[in-house]
C-alpha atoms as a PDB file:
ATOM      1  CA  UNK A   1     -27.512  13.875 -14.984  1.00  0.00           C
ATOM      2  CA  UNK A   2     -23.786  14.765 -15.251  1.00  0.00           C
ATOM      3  CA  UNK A   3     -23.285  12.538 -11.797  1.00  0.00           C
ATOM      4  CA  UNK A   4     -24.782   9.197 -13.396  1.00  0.00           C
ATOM      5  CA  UNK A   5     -22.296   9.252 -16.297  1.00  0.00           C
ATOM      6  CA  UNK A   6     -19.800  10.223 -13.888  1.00  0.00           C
ATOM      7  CA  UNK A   7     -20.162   7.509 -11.946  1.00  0.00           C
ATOM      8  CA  UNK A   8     -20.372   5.288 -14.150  1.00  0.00           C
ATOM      9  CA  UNK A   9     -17.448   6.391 -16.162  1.00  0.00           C
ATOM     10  CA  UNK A  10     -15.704   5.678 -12.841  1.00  0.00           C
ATOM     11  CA  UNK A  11     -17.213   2.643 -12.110  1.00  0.00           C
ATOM     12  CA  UNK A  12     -15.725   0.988 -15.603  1.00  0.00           C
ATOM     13  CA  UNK A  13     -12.342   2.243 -15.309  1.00  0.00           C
ATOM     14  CA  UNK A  14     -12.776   0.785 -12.279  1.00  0.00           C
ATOM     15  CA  UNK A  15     -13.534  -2.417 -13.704  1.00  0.00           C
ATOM     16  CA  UNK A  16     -11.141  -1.840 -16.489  1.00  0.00           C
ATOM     17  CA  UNK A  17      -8.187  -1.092 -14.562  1.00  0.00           C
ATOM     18  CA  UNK A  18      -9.306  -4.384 -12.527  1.00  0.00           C
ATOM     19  CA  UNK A  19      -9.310  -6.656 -15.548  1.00  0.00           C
ATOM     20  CA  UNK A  20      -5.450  -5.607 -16.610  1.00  0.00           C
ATOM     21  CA  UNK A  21      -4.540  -6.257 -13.060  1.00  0.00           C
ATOM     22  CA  UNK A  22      -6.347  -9.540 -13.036  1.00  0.00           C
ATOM     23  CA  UNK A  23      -4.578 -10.717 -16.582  1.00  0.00           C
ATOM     24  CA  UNK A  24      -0.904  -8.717 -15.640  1.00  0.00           C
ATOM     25  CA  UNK A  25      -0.847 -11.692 -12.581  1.00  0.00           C
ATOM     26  CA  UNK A  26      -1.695 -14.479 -14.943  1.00  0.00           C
ATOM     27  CA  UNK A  27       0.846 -13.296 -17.073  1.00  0.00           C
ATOM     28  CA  UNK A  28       3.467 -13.281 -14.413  1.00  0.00           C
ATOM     29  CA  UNK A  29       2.065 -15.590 -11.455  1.00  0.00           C
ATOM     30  CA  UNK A  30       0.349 -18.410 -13.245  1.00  0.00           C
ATOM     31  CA  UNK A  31       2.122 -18.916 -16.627  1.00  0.00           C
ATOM     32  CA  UNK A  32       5.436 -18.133 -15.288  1.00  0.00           C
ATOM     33  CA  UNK A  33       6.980 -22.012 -15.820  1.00  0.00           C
ATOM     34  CA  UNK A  34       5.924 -21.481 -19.718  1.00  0.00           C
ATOM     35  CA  UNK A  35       7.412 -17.905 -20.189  1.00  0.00           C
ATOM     36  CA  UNK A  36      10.913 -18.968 -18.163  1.00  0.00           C
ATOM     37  CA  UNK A  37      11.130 -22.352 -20.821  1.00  0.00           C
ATOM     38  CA  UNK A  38      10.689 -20.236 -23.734  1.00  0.00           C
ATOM     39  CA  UNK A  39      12.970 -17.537 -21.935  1.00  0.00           C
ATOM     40  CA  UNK A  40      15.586 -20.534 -21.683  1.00  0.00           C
ATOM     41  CA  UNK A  41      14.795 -21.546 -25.618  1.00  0.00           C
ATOM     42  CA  UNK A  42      15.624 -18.175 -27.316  1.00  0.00           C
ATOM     43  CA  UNK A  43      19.286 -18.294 -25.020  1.00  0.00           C
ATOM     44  CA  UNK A  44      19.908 -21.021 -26.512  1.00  0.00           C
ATOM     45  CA  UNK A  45      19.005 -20.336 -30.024  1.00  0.00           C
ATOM     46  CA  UNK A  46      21.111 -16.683 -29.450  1.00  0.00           C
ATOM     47  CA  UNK A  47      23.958 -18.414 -28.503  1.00  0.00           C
ATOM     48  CA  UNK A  48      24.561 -20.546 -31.518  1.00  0.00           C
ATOM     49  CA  UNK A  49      26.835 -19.651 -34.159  1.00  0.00           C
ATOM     50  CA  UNK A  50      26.658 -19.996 -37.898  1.00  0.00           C
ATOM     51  CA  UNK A  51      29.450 -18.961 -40.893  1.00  0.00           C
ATOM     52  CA  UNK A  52      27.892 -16.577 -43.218  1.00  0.00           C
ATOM     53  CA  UNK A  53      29.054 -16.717 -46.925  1.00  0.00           C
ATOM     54  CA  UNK A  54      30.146 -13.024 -47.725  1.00  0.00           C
ATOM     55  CA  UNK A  55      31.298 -13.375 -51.421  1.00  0.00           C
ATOM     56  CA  UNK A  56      30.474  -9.865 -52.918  1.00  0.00           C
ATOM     57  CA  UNK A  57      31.962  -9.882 -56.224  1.00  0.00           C
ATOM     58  CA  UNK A  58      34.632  -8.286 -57.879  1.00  0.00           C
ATOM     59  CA  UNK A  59      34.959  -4.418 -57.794  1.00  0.00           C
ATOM     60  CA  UNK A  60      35.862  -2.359 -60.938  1.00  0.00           C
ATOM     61  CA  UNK A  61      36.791   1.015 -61.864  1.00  0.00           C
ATOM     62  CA  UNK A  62      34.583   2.313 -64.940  1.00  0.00           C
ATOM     63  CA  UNK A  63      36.793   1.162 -67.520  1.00  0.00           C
ATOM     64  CA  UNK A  64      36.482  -2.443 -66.555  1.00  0.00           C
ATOM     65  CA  UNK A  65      39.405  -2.927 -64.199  1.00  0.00           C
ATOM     66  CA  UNK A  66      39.533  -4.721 -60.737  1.00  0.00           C
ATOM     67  CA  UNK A  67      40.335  -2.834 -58.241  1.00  0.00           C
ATOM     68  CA  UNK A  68      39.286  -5.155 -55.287  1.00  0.00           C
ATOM     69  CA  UNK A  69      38.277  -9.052 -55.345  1.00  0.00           C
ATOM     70  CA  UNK A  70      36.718 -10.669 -52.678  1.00  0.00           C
ATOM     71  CA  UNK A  71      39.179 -13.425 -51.220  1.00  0.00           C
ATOM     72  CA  UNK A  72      38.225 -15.589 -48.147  1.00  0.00           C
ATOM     73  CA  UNK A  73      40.797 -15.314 -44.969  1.00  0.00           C
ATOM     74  CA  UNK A  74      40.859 -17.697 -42.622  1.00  0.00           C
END
């Protein structure tokens, strides 16, 4: 009894492990033009730059007096 289940518990890991295999070289074999385009894409969307507006405000003590202001430097 025990050696039917055990077998068979085998035999779909066997098939299981098979299937990840099977789908690991699509992955990487057959799709491999798509996933190096997109690869090339998100380089080139990293490697952009944008300016970022950091005004933050003025900073005062608690009776209503600046102690720091936010000024640009270029």
């Amino acid at each position: 009894m025990f050696s039917r289940r055990i077998k068979i518990f085998i035999a779909l890991s066997i098939a299981m492990m098979v299937i990840c295999v099977a789908r690991l070289a699509q992955l990487q074999i057959l799709n491999l033009p798509y996933y190096r385009e997109q690869v090339v894409k998100l380089k080139l969307e990293r490697s952009r730059t944008r300016q970022i507006n950091t005004l933050r405000g003025i900073i005062l003590d608690r009776k209503g007096r600046v102690l720091a202001t936010d000024e640009p430097k270029f």
